[in-house]
Protein backbone atom coordinates (compact mmCIF):
# COMPACT_ATOMS: atom_id res chain seq x y z
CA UNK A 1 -72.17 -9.90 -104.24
CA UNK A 2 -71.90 -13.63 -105.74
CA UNK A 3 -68.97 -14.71 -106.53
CA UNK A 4 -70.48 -17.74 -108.20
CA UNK A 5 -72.87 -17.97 -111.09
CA UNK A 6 -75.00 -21.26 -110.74
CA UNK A 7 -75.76 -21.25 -114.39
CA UNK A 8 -72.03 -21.33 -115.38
CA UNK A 9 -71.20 -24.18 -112.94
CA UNK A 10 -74.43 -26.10 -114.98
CA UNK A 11 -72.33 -26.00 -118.08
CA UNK A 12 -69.34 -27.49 -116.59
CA UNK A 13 -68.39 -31.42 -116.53
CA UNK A 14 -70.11 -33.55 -113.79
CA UNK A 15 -67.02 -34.41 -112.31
CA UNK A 16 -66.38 -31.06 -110.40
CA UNK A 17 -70.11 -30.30 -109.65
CA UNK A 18 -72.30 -32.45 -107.45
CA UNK A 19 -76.12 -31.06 -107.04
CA UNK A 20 -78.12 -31.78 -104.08
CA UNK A 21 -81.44 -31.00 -104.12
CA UNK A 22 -83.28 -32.18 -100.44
CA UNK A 23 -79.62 -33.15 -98.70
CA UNK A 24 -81.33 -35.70 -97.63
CA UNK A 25 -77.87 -37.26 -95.97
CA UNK A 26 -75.15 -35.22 -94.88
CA UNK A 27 -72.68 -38.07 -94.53
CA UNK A 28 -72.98 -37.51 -98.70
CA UNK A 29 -71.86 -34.65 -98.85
CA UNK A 30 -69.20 -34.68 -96.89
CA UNK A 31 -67.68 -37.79 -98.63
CA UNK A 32 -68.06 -35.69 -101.60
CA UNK A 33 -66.06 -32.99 -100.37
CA UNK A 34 -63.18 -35.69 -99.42
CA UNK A 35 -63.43 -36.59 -102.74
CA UNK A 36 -63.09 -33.19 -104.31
CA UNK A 37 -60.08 -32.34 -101.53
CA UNK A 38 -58.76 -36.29 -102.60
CA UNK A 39 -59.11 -34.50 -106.49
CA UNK A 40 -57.81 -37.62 -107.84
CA UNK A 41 -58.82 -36.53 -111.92
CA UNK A 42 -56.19 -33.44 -110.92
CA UNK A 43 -59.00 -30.97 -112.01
CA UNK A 44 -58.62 -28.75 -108.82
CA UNK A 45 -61.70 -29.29 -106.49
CA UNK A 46 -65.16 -28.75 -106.88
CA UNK A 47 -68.65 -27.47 -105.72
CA UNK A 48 -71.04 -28.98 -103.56
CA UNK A 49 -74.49 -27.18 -104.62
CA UNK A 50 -77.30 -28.00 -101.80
CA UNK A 51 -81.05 -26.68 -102.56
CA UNK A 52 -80.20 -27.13 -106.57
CA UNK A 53 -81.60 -29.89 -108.77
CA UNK A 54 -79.83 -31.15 -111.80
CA UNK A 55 -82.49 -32.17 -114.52
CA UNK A 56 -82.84 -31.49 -118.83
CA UNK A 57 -84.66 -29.75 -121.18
CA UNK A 58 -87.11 -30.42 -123.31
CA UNK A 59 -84.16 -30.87 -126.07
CA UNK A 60 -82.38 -33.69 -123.71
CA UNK A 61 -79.49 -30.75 -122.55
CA UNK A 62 -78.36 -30.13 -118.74
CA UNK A 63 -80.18 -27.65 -117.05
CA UNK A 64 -80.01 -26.53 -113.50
CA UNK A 65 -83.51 -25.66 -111.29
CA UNK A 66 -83.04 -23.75 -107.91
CA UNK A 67 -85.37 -24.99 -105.38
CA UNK A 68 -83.47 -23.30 -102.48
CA UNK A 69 -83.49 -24.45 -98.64
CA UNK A 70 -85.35 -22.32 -95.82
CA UNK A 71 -83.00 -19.99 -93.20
CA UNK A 72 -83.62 -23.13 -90.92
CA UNK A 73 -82.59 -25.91 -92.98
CA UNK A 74 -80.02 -23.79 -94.77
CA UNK A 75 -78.04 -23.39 -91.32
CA UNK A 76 -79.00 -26.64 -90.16
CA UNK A 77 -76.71 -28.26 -93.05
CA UNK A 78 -73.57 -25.72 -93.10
CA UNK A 79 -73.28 -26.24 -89.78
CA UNK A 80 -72.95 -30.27 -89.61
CA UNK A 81 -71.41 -30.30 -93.05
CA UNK A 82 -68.37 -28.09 -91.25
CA UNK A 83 -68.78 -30.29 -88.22
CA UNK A 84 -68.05 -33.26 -89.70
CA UNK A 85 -65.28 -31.93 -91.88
CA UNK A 86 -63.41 -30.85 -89.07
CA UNK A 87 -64.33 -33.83 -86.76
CA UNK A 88 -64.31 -36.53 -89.06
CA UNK A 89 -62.34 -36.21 -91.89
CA UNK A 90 -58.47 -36.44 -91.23
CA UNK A 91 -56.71 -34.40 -92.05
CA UNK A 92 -59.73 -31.99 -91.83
CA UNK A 93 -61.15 -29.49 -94.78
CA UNK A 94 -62.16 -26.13 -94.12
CA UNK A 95 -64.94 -25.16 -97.09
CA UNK A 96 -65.23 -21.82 -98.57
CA UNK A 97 -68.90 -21.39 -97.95
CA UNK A 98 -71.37 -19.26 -100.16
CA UNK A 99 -75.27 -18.21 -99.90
CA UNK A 100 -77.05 -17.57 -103.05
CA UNK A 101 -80.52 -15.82 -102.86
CA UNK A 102 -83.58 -17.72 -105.27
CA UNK A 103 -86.30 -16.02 -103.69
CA UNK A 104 -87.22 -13.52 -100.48
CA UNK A 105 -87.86 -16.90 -98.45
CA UNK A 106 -84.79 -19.90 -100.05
CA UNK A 107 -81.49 -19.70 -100.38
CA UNK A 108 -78.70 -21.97 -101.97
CA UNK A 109 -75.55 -23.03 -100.68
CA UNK A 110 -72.65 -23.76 -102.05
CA UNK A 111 -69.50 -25.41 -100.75
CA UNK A 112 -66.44 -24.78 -102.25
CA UNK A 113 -63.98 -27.75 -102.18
CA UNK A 114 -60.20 -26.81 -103.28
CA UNK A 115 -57.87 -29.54 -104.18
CA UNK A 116 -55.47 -30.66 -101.38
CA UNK A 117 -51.40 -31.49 -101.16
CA UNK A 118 -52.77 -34.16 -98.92
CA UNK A 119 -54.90 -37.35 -99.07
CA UNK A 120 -58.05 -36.94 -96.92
CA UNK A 121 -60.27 -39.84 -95.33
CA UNK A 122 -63.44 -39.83 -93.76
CA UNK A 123 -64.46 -41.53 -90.42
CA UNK A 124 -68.69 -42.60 -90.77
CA UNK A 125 -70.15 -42.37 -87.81
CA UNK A 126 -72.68 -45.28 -88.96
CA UNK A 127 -70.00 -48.10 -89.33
CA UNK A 128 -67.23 -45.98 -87.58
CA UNK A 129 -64.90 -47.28 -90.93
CA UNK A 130 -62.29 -44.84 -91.77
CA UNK A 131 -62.69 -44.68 -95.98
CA UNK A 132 -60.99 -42.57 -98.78
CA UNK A 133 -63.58 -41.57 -101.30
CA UNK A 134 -62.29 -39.92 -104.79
CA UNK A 135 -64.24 -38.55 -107.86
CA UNK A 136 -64.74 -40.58 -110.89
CA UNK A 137 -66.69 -39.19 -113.69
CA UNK A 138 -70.56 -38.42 -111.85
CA UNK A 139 -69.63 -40.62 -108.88
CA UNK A 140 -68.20 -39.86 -105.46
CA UNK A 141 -66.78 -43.70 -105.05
CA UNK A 142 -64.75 -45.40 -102.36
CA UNK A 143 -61.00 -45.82 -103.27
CA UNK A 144 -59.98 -49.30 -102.78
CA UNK A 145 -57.04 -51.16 -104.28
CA UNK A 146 -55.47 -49.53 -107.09
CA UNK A 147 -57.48 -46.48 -106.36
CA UNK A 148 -56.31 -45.55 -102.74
CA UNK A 149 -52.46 -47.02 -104.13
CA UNK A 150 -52.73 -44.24 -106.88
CA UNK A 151 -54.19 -41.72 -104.78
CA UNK A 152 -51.71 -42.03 -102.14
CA UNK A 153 -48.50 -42.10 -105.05
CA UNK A 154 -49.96 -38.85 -105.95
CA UNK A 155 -50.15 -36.85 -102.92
CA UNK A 156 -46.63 -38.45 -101.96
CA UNK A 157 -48.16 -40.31 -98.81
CA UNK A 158 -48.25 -43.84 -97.39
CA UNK A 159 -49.91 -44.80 -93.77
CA UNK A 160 -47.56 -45.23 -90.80
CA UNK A 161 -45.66 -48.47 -90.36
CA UNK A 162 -48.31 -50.01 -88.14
CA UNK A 163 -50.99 -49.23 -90.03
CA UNK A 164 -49.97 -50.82 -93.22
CA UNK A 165 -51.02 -54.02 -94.62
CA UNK A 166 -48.21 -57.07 -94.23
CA UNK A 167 -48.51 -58.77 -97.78
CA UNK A 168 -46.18 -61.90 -96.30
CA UNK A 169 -48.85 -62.70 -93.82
CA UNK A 170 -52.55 -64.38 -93.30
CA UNK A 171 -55.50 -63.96 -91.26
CA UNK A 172 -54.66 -67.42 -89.40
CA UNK A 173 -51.02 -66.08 -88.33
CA UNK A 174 -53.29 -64.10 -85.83
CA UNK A 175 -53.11 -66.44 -82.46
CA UNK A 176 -56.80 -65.63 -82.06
CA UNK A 177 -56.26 -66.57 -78.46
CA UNK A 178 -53.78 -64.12 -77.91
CA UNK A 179 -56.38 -61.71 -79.53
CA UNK A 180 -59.24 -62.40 -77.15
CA UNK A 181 -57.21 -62.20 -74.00
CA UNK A 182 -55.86 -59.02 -74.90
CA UNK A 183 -59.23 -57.89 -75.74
CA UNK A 184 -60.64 -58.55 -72.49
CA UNK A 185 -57.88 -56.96 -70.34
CA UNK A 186 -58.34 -53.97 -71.97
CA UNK A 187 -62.47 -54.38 -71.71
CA UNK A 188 -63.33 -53.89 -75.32
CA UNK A 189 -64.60 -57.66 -75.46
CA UNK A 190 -67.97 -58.25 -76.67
CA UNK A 191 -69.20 -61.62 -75.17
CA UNK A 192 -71.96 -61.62 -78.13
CA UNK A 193 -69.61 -61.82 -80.59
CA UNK A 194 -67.03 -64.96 -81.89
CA UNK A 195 -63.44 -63.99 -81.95
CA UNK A 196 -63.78 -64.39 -85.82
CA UNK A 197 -65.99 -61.25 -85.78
CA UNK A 198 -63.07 -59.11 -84.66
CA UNK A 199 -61.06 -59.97 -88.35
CA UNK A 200 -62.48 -57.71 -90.43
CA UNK A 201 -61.42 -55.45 -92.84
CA UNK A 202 -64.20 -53.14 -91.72
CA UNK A 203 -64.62 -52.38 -88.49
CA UNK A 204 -62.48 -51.32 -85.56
CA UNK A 205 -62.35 -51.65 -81.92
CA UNK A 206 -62.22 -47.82 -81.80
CA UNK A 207 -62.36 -44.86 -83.60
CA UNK A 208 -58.79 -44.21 -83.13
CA UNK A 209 -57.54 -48.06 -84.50
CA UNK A 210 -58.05 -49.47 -87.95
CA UNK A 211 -59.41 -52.76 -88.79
CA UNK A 212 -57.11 -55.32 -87.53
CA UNK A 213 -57.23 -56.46 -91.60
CA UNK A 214 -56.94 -54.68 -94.39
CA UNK A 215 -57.00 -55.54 -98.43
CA UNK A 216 -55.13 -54.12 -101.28
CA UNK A 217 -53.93 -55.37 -104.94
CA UNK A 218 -56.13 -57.22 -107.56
CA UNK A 219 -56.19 -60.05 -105.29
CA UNK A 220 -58.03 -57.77 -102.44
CA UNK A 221 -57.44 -60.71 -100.00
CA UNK A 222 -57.67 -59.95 -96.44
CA UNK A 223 -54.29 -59.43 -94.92
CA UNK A 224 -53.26 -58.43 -91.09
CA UNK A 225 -51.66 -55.18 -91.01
CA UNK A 226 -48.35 -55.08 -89.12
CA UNK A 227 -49.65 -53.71 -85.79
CA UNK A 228 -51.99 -56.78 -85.57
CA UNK A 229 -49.15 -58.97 -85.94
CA UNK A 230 -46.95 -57.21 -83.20
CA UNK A 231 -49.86 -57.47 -81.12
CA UNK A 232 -51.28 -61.16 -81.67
CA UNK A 233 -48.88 -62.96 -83.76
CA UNK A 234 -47.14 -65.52 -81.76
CA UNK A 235 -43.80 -64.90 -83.01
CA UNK A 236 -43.51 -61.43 -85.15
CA UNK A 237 -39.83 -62.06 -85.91
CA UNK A 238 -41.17 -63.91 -88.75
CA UNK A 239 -42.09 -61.09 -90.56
CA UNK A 240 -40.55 -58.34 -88.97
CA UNK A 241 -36.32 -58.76 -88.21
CA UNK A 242 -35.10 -57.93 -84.89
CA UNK A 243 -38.38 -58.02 -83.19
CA UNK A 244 -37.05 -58.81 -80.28
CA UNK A 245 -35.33 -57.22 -77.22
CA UNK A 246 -32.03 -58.10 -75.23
CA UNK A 247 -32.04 -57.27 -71.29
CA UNK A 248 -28.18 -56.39 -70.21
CA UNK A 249 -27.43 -56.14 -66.88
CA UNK A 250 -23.55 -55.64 -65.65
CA UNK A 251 -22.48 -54.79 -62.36
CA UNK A 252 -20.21 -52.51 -60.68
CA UNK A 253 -19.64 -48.74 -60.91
CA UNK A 254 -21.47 -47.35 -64.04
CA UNK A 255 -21.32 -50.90 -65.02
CA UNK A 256 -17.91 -51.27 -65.82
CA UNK A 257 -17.64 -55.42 -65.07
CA UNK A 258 -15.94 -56.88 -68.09
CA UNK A 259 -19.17 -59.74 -68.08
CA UNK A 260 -22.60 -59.32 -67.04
CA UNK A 261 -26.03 -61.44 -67.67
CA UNK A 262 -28.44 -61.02 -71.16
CA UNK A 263 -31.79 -62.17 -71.90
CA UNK A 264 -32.81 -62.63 -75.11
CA UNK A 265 -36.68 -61.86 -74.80
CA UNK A 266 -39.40 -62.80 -77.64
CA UNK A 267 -42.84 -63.42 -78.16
CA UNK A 268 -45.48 -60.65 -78.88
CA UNK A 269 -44.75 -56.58 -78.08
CA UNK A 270 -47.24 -57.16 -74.94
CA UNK A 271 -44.99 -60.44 -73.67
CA UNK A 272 -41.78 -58.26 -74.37
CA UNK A 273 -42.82 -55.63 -71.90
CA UNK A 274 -44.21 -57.40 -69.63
CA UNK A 275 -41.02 -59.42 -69.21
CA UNK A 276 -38.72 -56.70 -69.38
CA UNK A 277 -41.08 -54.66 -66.50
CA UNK A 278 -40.21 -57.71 -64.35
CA UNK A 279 -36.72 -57.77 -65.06
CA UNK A 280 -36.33 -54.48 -64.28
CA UNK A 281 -38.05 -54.83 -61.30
CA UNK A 282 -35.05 -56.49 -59.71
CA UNK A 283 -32.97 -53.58 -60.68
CA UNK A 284 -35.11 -51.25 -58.58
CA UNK A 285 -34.55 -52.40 -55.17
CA UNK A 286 -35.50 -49.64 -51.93
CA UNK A 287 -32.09 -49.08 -49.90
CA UNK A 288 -32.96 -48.83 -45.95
CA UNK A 289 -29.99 -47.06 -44.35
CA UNK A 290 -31.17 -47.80 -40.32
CA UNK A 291 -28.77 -44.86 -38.72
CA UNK A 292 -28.95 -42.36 -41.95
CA UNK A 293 -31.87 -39.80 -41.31
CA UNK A 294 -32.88 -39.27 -44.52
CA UNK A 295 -35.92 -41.25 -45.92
CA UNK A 296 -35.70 -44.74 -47.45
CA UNK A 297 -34.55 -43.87 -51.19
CA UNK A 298 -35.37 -46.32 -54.57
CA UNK A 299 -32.54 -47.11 -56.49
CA UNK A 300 -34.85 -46.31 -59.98
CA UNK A 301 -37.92 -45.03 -59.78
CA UNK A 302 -40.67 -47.82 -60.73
CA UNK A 303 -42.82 -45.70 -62.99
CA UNK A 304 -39.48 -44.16 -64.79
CA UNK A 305 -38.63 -47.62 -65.65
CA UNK A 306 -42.28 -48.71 -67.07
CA UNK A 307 -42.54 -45.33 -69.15
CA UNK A 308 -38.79 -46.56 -70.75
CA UNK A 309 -39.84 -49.62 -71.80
């Protein structure tokens, strides 16, 4: 039994019907499917109808004609249309899915999108961009600027900290220097590209890490989002207070000295660690007891004290 009458869904407005006839690229439909999950127009999802062509009458009105996809093709599609909304869309949708019979030999299918609490974005595998897509009208678009500020108002979300765009910085606060070395210790320098190539608003060192820029407001000028600045800013206590760290040390018993010694330690999050690893260092000295049988003990353990920091 159907649950779903094709010729009803024909009569209703574009914007919660999309119609695709050959599905000729599934990265389409599942951007259509964040945007119906998005449901930015508040109109509670919407269908994704594969194998079904949207043309007119003779008179000029909407009409819908069912060419239908083979039992190959038909799987084919359901199964990296539910792929890819699991894999990459965050967080992922899981479609109600129906078949609807046209002939002994084609079937329709039809993916049911229900409107979401949460704001859902899609990773492409092409340009490996992480993008928030909303209906508008006919049109699954991109939701930049005001768009992807409203959407996220809406569904009562914001990204994380890091991931947010620093409106009191530029591009050049980026030591680019900084940027390449870092790059390279961690191997995910390209020698064929400039370091300029690596400031984009588009695309990532890894599927996991947005663009090290990002753009919002009418302006939609390129701005470093906060992480980049922890990372490659020379001094990210100008935008962000207390980024810095103090190193204490006092002696005696449970440290119970009246005075002891404190660094004051700045520069990038990297240079911060890395400083505080080797101050630490001297507070994890091996005690050799030459008459004692027991073994040689450590007075921290080295890897407890690089996990703290």
């Amino acid at each position: 039994m159907n649950f779903i009458d094709l010729d009803e869904l024909s009569k209703r407005e574009s914007e919660r019907v999309e119609w695709k006839e050959n599905v000729a690229d599934i990265e389409d439909v599942v951007k259509t499917a964040v945007a119906f999950a998005n449901d930015y127009s508040n109109l509670g999802g919407g269908y994704i109808v594969c194998g079904a062509a949207e043309t007119t009458d003779e008179f000029g009105f909407q009409k819908v004609e069912l060419k239908g996809l083979t039992s190959s093709r038909l799987k084919e599609i359901e199964g990296k249309v539910v792929t890819m909304l699991r894999e990459r869309v965050s967080p992922p949708i899981v479609p109600i899915i129906e078949e609807i019979p046209v002939s002994d030999e084609k079937r329709v299918i039809v993916f049911v999108i229900v409107a979401s609490e949460k704001a859902h974005s899609f990773r492409s595998a092409r340009t490996n961009e992480t993008v928030y897509f909303v209906r508008t009208g006919r049109q699954t678009r991109e939701a930049r600027n005001g768009l992807i500020m409203d959407l996220f108002r809406m569904k009562g979300v914001q990204p994380a900290w890091d991931k947010q765009i620093n409106r009191s910085s530029a591009p050049g606060d980026l030591d680019l220097i900084i940027l390449r070395n870092y790059l390279q210790e961690m191997r995910l320098w390209d020698e064929k590209k400039s370091v300029d190539d690596y400031l984009s608003t588009k695309s990532s060192i890894s599927a996991y890490i947005p663009p090290f820029l990002g753009t919002e407001g009418i302006d939609n000028l390129a701005r470093p989002r906060n992480f980049s600045l922890l990372l490659f800013s020379k001094e990210p206590v100008k935008y962000f207070n207390g980024a810095f760290a103090y190193f204490s040390v006092y002696k005696g018993t449970d440290r119970s000295e009246q005075f002891g010694f404190r660094h004051e330690i700045s520069g990038d999050i990297v240079q911060q660690a890395r400083k505080l690893i080797d101050l630490l260092r001297l507070e994890a000295p091996t005690f050799f007891e030459k008459t004692s049988p027991e073994p040689n003990r450590v007075k921290y353990p080295m890897r407890a004290l690089q996990e703290a920091v």
